[in-house]
C-alpha atoms as a PDB file:
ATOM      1  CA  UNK A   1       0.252  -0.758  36.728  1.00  0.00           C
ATOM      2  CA  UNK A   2      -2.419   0.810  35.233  1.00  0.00           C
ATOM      3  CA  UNK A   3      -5.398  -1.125  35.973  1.00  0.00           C
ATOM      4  CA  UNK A   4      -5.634  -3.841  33.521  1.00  0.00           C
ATOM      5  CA  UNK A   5      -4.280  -7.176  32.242  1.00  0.00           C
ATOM      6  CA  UNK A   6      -3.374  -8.325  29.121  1.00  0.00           C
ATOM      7  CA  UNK A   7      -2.987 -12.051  29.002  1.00  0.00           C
ATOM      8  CA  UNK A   8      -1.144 -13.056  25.947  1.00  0.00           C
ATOM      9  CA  UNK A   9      -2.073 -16.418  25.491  1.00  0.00           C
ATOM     10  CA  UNK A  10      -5.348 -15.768  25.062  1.00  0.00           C
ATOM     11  CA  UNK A  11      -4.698 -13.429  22.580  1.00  0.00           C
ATOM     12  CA  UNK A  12      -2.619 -16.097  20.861  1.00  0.00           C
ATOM     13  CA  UNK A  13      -5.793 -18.528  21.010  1.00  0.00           C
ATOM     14  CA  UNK A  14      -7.813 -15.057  19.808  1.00  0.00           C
ATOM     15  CA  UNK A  15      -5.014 -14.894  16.507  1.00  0.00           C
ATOM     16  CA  UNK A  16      -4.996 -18.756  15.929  1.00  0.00           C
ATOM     17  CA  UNK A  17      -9.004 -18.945  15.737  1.00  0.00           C
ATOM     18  CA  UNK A  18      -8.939 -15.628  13.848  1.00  0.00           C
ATOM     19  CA  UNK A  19      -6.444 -17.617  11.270  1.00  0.00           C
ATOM     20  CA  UNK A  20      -8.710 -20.873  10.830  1.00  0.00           C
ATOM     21  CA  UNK A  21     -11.854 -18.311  10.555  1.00  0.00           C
ATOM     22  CA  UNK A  22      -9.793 -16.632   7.685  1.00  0.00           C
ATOM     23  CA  UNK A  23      -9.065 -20.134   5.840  1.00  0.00           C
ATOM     24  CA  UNK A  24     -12.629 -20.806   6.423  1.00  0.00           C
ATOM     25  CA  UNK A  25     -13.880 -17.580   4.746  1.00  0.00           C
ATOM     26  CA  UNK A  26     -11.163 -17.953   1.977  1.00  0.00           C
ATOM     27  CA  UNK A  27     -12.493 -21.387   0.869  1.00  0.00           C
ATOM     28  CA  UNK A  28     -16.414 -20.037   0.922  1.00  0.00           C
ATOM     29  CA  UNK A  29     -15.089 -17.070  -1.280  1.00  0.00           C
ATOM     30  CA  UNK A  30     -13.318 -19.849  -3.506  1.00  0.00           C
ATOM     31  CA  UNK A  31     -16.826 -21.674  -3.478  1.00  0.00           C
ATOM     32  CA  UNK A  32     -18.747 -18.474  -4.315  1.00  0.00           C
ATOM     33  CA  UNK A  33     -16.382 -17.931  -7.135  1.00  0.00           C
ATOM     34  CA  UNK A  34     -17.052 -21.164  -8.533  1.00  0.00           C
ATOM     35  CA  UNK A  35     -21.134 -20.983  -7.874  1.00  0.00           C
ATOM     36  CA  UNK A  36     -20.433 -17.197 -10.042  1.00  0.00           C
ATOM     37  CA  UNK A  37     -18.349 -18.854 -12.740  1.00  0.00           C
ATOM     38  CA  UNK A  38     -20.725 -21.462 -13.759  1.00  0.00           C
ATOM     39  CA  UNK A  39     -24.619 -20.720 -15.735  1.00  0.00           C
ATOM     40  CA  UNK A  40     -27.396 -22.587 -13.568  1.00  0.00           C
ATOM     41  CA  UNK A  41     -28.574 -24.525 -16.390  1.00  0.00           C
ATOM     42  CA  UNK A  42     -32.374 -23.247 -16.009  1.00  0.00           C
ATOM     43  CA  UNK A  43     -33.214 -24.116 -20.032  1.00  0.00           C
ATOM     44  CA  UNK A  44     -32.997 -21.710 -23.301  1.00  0.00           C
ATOM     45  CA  UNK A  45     -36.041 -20.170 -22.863  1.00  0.00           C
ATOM     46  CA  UNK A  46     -35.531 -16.102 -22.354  1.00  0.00           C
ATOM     47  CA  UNK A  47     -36.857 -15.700 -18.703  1.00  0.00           C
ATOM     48  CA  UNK A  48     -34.764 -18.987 -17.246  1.00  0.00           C
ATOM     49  CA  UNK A  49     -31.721 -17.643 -19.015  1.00  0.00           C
ATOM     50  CA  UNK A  50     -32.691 -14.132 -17.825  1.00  0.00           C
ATOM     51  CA  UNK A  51     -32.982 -15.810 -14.139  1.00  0.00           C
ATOM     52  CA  UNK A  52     -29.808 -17.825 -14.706  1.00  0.00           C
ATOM     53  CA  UNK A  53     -27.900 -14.711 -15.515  1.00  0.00           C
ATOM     54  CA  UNK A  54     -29.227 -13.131 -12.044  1.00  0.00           C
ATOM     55  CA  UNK A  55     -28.543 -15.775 -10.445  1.00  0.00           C
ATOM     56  CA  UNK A  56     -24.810 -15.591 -11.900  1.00  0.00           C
ATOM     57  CA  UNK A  57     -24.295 -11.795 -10.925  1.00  0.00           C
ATOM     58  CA  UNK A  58     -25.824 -12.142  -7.115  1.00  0.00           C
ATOM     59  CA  UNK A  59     -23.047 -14.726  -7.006  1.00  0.00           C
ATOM     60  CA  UNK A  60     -19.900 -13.372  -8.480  1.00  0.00           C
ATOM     61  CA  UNK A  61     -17.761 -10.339  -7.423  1.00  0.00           C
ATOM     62  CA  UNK A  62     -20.764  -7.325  -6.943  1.00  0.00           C
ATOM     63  CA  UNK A  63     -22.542 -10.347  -4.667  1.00  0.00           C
ATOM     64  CA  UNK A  64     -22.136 -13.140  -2.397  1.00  0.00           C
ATOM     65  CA  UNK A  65     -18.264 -13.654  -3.558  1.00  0.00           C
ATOM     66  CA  UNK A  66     -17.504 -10.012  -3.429  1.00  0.00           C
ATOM     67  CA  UNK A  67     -19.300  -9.732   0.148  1.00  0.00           C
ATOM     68  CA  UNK A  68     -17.620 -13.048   2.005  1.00  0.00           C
ATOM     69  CA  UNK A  69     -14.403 -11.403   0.249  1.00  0.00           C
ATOM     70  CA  UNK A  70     -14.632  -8.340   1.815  1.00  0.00           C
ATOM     71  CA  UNK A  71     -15.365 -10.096   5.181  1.00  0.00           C
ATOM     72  CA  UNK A  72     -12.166 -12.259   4.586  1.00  0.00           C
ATOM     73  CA  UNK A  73     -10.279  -9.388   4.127  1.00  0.00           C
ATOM     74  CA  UNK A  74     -11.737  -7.648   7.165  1.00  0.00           C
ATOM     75  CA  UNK A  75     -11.032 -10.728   9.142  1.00  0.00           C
ATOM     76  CA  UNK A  76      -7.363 -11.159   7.976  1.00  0.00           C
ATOM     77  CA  UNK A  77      -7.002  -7.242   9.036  1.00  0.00           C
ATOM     78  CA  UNK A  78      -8.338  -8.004  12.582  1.00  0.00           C
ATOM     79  CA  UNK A  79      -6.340 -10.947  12.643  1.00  0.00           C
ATOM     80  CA  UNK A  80      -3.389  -9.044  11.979  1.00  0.00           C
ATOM     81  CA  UNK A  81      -3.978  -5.734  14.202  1.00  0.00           C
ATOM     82  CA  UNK A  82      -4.663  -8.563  17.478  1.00  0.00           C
ATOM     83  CA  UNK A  83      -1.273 -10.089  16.550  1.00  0.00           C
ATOM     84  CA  UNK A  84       0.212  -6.728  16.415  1.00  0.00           C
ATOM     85  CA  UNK A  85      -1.295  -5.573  20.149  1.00  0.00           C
ATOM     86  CA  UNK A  86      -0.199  -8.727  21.270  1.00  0.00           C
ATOM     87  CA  UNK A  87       3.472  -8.812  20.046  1.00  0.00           C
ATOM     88  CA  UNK A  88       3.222  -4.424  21.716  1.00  0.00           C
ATOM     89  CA  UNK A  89       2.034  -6.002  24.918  1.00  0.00           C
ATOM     90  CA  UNK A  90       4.521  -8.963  25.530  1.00  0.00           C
ATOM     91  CA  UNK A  91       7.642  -6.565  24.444  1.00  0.00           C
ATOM     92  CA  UNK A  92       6.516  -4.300  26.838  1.00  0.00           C
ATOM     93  CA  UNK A  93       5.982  -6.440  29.503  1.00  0.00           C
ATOM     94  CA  UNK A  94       9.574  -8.408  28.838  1.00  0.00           C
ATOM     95  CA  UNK A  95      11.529  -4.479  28.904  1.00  0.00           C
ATOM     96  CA  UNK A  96      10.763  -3.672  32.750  1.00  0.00           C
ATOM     97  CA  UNK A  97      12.229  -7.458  33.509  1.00  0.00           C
ATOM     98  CA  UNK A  98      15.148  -7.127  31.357  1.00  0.00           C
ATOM     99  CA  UNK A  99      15.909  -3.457  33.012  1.00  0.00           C
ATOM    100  CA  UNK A 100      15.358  -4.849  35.948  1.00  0.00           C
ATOM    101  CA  UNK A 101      18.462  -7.368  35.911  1.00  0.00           C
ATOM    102  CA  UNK A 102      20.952  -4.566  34.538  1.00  0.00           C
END
């Protein structure tokens, strides 16, 4: 023993609410997208389509949609790398048992 526990379950319950959190972050990406794609319709006049076109950039891939994609992507990495030390920690806690019996 060295000291510490791992509890797997509640890494399990750490994966599945990483997952939802991930969905979550993919659909506000897929709303930020949407919010980018679209002209606010501000009017013709040269500032408001100025303001719309602002408006348009600090929404599409350099703004919010490119930031809450990054952070989806982050997420989905953590998400993975927890699943990963989980899946290390219950194989190496289920080799001593099966040595055990041989």
């Amino acid at each position: 023993m060295n000291g510490y526990e791992v509890a797997p379950e509640s890494l399990a319950d750490r994966v599945r609410t990483l997952t939802r959190l991930a969905e979550l972050t993919g659909q506000l990406v897929a709303t930020a997208s949407r919010l980018a794609e679209r002209e606010p319709p501000l009017g013709t006049a040269p500032p408001a389509r100025e303001l719309a076109r602002r408006l348009t950039a600090a929404a599409g891939q350099t703004g919010l949609a490119g930031e809450v994609g990054a952070a989806e992507r982050e997420v989905r990495e953590f998400e993975r790398m927890l699943a990963a030390i989980r899946t290390t920690y219950v194989d190496a806690d289920e080799r001593p048992v099966a040595e055990e019996r041989a």
